[in-house]
N, C-alpha and C. Protein backbone atom coordinates (compact mmCIF):
# COMPACT_ATOMS: atom_id res chain seq x y z
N UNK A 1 -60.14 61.11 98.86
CA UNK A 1 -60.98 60.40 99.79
C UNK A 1 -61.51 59.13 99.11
N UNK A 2 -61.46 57.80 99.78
CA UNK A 2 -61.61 56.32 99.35
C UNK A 2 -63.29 56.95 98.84
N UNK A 3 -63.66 55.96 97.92
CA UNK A 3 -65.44 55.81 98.19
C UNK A 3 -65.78 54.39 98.22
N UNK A 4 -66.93 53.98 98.50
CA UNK A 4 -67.30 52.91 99.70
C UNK A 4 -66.38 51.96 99.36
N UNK A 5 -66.03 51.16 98.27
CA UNK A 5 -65.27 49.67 98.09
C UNK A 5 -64.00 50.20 98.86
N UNK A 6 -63.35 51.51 98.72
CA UNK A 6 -62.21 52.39 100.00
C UNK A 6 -62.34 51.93 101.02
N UNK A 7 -63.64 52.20 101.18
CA UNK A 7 -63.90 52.09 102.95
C UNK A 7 -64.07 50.88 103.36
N UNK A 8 -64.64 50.14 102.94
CA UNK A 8 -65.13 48.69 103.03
C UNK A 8 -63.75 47.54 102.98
N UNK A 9 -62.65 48.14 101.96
CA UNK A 9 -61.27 47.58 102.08
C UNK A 9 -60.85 47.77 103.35
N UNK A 10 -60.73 49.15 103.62
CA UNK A 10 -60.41 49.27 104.80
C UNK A 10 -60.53 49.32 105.88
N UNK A 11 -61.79 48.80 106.26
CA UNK A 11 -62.73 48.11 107.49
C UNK A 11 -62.26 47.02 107.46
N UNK A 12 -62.02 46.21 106.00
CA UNK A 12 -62.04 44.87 106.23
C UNK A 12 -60.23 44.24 106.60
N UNK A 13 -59.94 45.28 105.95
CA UNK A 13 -58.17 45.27 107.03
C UNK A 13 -58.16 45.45 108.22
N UNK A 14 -58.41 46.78 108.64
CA UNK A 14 -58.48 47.22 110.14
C UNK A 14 -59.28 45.93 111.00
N UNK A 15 -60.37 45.61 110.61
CA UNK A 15 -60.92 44.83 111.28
C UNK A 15 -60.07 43.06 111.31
N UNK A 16 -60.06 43.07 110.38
CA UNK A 16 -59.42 41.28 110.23
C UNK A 16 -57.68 41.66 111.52
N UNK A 17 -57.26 42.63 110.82
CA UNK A 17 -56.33 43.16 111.98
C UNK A 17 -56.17 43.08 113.61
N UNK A 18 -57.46 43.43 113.47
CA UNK A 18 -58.20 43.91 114.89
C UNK A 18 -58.63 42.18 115.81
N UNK A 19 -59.14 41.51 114.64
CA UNK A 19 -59.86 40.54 115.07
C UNK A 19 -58.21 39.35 115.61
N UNK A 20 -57.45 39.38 114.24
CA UNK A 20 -56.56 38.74 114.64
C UNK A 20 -55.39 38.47 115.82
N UNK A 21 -55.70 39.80 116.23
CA UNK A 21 -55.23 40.21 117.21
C UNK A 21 -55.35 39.82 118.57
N UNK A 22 -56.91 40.47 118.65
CA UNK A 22 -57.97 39.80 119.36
C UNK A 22 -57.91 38.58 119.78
N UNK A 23 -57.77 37.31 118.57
CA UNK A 23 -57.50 36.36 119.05
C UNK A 23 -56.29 35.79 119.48
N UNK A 24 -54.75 36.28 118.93
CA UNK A 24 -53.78 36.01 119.59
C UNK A 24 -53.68 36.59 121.20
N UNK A 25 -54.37 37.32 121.69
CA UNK A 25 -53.94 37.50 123.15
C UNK A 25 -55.21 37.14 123.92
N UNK A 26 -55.99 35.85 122.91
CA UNK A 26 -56.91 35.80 124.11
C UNK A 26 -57.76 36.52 124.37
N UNK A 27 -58.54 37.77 123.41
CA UNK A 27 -59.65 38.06 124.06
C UNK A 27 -60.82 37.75 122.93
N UNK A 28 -60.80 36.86 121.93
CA UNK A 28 -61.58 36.68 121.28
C UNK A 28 -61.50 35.14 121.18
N UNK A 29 -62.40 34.23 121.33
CA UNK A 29 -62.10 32.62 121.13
C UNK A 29 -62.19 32.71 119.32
N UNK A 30 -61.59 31.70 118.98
CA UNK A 30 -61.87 31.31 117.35
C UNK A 30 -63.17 30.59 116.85
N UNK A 31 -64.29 31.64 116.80
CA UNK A 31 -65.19 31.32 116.34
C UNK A 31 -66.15 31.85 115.19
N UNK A 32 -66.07 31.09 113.94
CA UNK A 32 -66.13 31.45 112.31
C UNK A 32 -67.40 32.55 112.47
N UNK A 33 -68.58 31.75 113.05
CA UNK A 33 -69.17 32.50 113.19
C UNK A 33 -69.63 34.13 113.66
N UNK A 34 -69.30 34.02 115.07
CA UNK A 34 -69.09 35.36 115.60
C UNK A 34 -68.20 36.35 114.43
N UNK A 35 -66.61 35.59 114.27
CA UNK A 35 -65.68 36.96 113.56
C UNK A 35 -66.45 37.21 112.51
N UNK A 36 -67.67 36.45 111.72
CA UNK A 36 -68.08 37.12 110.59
C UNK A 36 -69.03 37.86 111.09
N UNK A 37 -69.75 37.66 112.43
CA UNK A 37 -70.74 38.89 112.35
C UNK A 37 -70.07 40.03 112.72
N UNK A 38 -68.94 39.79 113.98
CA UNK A 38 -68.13 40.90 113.72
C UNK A 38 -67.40 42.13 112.95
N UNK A 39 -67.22 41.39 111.92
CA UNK A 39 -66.57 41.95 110.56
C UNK A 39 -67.40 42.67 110.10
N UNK A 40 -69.07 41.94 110.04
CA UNK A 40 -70.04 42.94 109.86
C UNK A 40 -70.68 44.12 110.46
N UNK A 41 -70.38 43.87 111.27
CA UNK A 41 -70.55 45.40 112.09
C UNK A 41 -68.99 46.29 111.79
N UNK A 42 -68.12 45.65 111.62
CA UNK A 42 -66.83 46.48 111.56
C UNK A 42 -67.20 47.18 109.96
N UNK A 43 -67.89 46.74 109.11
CA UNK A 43 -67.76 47.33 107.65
C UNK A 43 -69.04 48.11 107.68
N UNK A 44 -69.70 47.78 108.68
CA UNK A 44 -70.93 49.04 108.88
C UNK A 44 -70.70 50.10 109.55
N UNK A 45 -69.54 50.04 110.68
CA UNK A 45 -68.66 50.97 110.98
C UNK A 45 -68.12 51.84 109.96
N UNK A 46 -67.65 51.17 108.97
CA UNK A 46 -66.77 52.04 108.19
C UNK A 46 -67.50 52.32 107.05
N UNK A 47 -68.89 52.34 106.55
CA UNK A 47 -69.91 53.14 105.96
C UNK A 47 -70.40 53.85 106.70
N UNK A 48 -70.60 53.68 107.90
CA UNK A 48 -71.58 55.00 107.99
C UNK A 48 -71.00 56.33 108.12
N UNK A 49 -70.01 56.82 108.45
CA UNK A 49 -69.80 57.91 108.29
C UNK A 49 -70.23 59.00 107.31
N UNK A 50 -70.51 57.97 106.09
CA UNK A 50 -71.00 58.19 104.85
C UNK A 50 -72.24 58.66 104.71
N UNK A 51 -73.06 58.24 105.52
CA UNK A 51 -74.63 57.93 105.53
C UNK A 51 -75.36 59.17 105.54
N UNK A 52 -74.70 60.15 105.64
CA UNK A 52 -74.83 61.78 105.88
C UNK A 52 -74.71 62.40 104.49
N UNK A 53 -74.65 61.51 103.43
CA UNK A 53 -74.91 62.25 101.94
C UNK A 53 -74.78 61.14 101.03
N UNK A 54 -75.89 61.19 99.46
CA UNK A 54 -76.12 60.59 98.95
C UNK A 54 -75.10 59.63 98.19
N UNK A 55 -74.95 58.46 98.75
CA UNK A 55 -73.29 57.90 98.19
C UNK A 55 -74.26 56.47 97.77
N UNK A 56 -73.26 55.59 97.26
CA UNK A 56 -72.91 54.16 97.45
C UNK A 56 -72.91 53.26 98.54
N UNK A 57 -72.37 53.91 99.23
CA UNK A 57 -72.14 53.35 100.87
C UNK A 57 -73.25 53.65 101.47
N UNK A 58 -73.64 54.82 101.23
CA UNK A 58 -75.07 54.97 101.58
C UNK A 58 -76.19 54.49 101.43
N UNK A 59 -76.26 54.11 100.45
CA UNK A 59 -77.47 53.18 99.74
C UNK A 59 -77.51 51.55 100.31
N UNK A 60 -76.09 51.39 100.46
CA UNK A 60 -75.72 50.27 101.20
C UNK A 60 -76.08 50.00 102.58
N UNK A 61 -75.26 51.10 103.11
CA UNK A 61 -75.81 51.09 104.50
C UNK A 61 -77.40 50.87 104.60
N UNK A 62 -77.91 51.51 104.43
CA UNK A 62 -79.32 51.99 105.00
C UNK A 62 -80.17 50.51 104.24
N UNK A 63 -79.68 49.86 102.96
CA UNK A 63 -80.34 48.55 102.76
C UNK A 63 -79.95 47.36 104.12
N UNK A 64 -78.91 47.57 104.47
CA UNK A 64 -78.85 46.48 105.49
C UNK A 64 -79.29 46.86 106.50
N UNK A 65 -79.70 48.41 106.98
CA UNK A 65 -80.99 48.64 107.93
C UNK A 65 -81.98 48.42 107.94
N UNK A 66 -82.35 48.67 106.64
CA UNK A 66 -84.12 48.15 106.17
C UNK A 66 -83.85 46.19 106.48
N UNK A 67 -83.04 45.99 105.91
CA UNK A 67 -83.20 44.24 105.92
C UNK A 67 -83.42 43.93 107.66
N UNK A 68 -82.36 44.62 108.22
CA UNK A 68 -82.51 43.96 109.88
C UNK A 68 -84.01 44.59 110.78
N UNK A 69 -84.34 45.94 109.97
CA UNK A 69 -85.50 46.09 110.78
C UNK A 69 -86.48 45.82 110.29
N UNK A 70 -86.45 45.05 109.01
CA UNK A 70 -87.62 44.03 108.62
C UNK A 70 -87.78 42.50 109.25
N UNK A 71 -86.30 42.33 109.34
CA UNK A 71 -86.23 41.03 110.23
C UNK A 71 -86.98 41.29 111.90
N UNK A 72 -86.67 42.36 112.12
CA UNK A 72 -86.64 43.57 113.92
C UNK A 72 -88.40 42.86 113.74
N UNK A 73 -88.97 43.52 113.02
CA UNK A 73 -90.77 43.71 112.68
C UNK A 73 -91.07 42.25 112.40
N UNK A 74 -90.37 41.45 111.89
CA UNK A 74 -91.20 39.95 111.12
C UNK A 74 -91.19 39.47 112.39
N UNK A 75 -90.52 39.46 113.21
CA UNK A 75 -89.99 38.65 114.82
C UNK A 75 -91.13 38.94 115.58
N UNK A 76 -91.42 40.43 115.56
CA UNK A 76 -92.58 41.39 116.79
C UNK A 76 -91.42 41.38 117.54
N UNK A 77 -90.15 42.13 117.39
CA UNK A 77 -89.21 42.69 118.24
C UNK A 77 -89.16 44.67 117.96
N UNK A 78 -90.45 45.15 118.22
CA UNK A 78 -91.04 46.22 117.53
C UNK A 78 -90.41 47.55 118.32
N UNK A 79 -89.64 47.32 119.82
CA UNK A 79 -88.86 48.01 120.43
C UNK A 79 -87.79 48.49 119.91
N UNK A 80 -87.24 47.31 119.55
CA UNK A 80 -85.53 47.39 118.47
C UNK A 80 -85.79 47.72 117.45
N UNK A 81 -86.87 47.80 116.55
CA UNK A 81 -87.15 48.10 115.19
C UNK A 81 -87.32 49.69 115.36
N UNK A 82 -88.05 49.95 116.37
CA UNK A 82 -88.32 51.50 116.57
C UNK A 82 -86.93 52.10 116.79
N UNK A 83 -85.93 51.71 117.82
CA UNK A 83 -84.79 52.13 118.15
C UNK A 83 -83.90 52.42 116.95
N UNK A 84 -83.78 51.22 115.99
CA UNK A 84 -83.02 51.30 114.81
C UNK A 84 -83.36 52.24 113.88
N UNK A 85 -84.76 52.39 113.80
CA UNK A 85 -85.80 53.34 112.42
C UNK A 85 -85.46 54.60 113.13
N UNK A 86 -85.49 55.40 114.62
CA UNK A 86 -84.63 56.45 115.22
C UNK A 86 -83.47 56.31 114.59
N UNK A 87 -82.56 56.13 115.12
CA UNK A 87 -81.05 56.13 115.09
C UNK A 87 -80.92 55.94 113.23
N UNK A 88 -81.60 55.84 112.03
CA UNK A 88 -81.40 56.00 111.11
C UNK A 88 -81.77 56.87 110.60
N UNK A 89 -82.45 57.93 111.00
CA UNK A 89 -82.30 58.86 111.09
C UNK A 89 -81.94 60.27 111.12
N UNK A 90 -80.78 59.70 112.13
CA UNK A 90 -79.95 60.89 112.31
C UNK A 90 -78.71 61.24 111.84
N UNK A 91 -78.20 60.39 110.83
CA UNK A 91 -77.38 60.97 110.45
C UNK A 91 -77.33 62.31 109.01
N UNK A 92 -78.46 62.32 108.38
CA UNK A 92 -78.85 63.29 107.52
C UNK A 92 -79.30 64.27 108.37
N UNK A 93 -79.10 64.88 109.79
CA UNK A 93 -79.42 65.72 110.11
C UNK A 93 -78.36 66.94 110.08
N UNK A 94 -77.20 66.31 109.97
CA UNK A 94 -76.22 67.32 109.61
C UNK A 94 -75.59 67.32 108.07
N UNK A 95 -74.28 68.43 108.31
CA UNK A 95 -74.10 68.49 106.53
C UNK A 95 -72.81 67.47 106.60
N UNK A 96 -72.46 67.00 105.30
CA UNK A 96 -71.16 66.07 105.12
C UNK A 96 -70.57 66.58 105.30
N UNK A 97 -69.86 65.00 105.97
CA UNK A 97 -68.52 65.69 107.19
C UNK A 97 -68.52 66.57 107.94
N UNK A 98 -69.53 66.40 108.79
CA UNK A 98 -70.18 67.21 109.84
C UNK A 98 -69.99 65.82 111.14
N UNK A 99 -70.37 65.99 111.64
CA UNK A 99 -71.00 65.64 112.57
C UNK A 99 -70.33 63.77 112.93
N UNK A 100 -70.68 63.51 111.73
CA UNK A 100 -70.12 61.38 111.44
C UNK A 100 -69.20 61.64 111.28
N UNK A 101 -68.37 62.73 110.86
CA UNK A 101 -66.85 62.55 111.05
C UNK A 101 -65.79 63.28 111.98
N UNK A 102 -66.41 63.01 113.34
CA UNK A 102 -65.58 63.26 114.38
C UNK A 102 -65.33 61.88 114.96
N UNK A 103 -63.82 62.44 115.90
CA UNK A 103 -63.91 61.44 116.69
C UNK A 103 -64.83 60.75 118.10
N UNK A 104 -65.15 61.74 118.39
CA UNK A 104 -66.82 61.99 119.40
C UNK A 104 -67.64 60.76 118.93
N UNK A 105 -68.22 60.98 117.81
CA UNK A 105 -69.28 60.33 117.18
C UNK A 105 -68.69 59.05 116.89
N UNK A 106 -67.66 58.45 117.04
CA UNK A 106 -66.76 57.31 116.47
C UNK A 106 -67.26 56.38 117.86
N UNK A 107 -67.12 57.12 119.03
CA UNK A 107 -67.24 56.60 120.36
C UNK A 107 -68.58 56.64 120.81
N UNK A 108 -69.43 57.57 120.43
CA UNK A 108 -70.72 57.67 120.61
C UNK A 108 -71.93 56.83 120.07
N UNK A 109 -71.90 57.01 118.93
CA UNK A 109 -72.78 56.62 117.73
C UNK A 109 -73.08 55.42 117.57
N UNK A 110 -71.58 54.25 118.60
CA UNK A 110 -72.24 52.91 118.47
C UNK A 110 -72.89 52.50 119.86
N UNK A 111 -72.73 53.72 120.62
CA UNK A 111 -72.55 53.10 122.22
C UNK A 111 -74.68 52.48 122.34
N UNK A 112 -75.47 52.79 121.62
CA UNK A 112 -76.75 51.89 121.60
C UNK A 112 -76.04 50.57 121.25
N UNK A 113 -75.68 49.74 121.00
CA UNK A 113 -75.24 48.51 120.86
C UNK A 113 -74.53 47.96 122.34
N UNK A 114 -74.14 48.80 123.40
CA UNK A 114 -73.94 48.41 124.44
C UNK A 114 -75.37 48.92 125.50
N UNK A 115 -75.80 50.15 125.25
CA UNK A 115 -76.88 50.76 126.29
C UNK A 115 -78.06 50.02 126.28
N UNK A 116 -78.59 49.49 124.85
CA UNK A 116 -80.16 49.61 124.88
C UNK A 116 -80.24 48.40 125.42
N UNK A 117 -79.34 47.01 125.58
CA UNK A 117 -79.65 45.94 125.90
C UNK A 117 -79.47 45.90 127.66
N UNK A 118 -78.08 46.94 127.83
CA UNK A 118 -78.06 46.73 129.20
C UNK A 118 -79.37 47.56 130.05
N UNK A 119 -80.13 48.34 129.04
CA UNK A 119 -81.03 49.10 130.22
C UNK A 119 -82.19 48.33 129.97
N UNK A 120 -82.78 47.39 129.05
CA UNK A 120 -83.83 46.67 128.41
C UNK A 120 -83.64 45.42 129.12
N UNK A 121 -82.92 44.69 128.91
CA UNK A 121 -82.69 43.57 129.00
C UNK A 121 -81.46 43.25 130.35
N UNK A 122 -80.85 43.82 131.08
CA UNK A 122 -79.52 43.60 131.65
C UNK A 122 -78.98 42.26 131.91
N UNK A 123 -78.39 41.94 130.52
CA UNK A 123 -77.97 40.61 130.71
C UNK A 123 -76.51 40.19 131.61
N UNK A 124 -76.71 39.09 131.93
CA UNK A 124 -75.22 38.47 132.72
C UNK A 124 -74.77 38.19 132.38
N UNK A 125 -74.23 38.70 130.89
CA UNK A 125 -73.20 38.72 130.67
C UNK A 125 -72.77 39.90 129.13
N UNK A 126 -72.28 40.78 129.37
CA UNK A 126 -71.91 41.92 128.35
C UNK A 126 -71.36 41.74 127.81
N UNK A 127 -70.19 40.51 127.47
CA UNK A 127 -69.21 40.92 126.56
C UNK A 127 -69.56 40.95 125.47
N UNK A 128 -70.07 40.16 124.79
CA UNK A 128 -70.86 40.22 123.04
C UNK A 128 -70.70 41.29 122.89
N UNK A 129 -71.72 42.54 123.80
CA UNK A 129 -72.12 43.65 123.20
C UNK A 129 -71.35 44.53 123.24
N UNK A 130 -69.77 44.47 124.21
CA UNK A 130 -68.65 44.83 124.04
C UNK A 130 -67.94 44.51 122.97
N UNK A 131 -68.37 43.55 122.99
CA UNK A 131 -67.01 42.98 121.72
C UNK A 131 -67.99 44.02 119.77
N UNK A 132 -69.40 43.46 119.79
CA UNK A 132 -69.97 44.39 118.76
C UNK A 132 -69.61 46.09 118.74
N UNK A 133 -69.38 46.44 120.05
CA UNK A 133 -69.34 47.58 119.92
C UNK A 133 -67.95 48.27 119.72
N UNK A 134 -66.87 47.30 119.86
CA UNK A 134 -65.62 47.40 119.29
C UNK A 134 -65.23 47.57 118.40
N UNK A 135 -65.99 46.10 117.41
CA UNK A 135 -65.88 46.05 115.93
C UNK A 135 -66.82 47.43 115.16
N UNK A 136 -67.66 47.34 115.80
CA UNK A 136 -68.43 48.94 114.90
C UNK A 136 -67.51 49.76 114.96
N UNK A 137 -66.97 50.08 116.01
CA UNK A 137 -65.42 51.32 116.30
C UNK A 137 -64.45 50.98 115.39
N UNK A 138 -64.13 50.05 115.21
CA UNK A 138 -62.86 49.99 114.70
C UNK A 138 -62.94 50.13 113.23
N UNK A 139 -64.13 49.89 112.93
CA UNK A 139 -64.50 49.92 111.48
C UNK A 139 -64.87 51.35 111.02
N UNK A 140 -65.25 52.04 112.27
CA UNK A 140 -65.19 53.53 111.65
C UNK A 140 -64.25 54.37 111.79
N UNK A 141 -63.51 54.04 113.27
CA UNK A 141 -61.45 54.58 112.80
C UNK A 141 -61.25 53.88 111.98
N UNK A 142 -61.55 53.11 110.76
CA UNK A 142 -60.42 53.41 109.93
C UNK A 142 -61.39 54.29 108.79
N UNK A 143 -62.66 54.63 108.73
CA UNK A 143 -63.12 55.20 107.45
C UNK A 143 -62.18 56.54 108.15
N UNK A 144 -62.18 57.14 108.97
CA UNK A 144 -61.44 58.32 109.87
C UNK A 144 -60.57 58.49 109.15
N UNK A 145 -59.83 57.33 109.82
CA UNK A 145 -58.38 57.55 109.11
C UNK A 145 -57.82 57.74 107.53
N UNK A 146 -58.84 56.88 106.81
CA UNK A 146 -58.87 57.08 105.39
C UNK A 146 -58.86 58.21 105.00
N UNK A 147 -59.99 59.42 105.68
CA UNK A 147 -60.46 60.42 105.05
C UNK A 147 -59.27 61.58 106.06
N UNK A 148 -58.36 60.90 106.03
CA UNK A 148 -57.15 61.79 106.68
C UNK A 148 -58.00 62.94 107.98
N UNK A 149 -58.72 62.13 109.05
CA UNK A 149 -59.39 62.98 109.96
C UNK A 149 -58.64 63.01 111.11
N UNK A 150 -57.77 61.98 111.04
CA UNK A 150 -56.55 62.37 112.54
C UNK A 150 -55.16 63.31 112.32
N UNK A 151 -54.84 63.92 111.31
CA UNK A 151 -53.73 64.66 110.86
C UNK A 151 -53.54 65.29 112.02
């Protein structure tokens, strides 16, 4: 089984993959910006599975949670800060390779990145939060796949 620089390689394949793709048929415009925040959610995809026992990736992960829900709190965006400080949470509620490493949870686990804005906010227009919630997916099929979970 990869450990995090594993996973993080292979987010950052799957995803650049994903993205490139993306943009040859037209459903992603070429923009530097976006594919890098993309990418970043695709390599946070492919740590967290991790986040469910004391790793590298772990330590990782959960620093770039603290950073965004310090940013969440410096703003007074104290809704999303609460939502995020939940949802970090829960993944130490089960044992490794429990629970973060199904395929269920691959489809589940990012779907707040599409819900909380459309029931908070319902903006006119979703795709962003489609497109974020892709790259989080795709970045955690491949930690999946790494850890040989589709055999």
């Amino acid at each position: 089984m990869p450990g995090y620089k594993g996973h993080l390689a292979g987010g950052t394949f799957v995803g650049g993959m994903a993205a490139t793709g993306a943009v040859m048929f037209g459903l992603l415009h070429m923009n530097p910006l976006l594919i890098a925040a993309l990418m970043g959610f695709c390599l946070m995809g492919a740590l967290f599975p991790d986040t469910d026992t004391e790793s590298k990736g772990q330590n990782l992960f959960y620093l770039i949670f603290a950073a965004v829900d310090l940013g969440l709190i410096l703003k007074k965006y104290y809704i999303w800060a609460a939502w995020l400080g939940f949802l970090a949470m829960l993944p130490p509620i089960g044992s490794h390779r429990g629970w973060t490493h199904t395929w269920w949870a691959m489809l589940v686990v990012p779907l707040p990145i599409i819900l909380i804005p459309a029931i908070l906010f319902n903006p006119p227009d979703m795709m962003p939060f489609y497109q974020f919630y892709a790259a989080f997916t795709v970045g955690y099929f491949s930690h999946l796949l790494l850890d040989g979970e589709f055999r």
